[in-house]
C-alpha atoms as a PDB file:
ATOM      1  CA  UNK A   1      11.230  55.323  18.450  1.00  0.00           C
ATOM      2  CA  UNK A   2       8.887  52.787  18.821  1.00  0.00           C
ATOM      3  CA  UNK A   3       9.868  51.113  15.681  1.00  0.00           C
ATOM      4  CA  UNK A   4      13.020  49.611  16.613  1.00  0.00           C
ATOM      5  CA  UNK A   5      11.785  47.841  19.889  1.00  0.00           C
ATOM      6  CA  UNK A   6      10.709  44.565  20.103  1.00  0.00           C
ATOM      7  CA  UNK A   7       9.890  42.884  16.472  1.00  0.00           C
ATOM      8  CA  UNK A   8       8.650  45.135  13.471  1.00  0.00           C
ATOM      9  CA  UNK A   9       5.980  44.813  10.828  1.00  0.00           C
ATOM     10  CA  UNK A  10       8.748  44.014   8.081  1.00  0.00           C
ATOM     11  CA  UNK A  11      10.272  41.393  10.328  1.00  0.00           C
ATOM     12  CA  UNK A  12       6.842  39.434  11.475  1.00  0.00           C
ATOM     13  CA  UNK A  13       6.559  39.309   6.849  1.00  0.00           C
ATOM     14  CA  UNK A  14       9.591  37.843   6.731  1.00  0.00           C
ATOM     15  CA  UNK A  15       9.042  35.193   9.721  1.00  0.00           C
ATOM     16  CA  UNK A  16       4.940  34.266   7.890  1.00  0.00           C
ATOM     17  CA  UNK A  17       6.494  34.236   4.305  1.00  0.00           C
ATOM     18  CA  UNK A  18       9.673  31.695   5.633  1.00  0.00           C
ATOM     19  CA  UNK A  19       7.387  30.119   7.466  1.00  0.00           C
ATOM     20  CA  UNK A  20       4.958  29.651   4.589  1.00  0.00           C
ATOM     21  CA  UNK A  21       7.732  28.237   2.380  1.00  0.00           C
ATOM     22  CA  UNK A  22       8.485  25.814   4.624  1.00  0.00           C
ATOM     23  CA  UNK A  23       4.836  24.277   5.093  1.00  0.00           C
ATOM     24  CA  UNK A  24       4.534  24.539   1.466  1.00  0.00           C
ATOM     25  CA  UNK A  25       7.593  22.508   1.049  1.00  0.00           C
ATOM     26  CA  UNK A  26       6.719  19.707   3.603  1.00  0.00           C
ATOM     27  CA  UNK A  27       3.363  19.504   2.253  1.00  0.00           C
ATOM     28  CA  UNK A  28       4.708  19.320  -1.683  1.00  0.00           C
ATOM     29  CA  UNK A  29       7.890  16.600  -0.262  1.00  0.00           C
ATOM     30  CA  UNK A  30       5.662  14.661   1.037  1.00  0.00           C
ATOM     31  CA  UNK A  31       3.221  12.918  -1.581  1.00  0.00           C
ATOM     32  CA  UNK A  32       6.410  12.718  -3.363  1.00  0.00           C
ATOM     33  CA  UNK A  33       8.029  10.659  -0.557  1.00  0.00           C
ATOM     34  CA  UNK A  34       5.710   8.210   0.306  1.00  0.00           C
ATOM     35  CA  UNK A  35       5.038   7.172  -3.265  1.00  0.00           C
ATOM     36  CA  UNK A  36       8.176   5.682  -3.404  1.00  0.00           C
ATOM     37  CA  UNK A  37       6.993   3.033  -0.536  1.00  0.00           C
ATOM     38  CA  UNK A  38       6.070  -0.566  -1.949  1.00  0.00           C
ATOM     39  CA  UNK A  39       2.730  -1.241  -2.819  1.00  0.00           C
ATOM     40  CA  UNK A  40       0.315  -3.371  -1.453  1.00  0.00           C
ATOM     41  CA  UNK A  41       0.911  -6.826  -3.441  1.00  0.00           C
ATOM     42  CA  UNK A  42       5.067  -6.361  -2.693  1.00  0.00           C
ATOM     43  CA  UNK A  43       3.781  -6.252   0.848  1.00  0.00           C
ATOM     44  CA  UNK A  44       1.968  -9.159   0.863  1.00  0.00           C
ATOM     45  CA  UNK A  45       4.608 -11.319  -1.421  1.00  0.00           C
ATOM     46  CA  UNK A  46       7.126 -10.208   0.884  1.00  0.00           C
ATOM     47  CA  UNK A  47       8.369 -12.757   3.677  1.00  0.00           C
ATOM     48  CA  UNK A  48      10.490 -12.701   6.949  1.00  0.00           C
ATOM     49  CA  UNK A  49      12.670 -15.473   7.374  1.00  0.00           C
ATOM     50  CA  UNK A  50      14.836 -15.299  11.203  1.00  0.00           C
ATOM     51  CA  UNK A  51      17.423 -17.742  11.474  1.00  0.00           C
END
């Protein structure tokens, strides 16, 4: 049977739709993460002091 060699049509779904999640869920995570990095006037208030 040709069907159970090497990967099958049901299996190659499963590896685009997992994979698709996955982008989706970087690309949603992300916005979401780097609004929670200080804005540009805490930036520039902000000082480094090395003793």
């Amino acid at each position: 049977m040709a069907e159970s060699e090497g990967v099958r049509r049901r299996d190659f779904i499963n590896i685009a739709a997992v994979s698709t999640a996955g982008v989706g869920g970087v690309v949603t995570l992300l916005p979401l993460i780097s609004q929670m990095a200080p804005s540009a006037d805490v930036l520039a208030e902000s000082s480094t002091e090395v003793d």
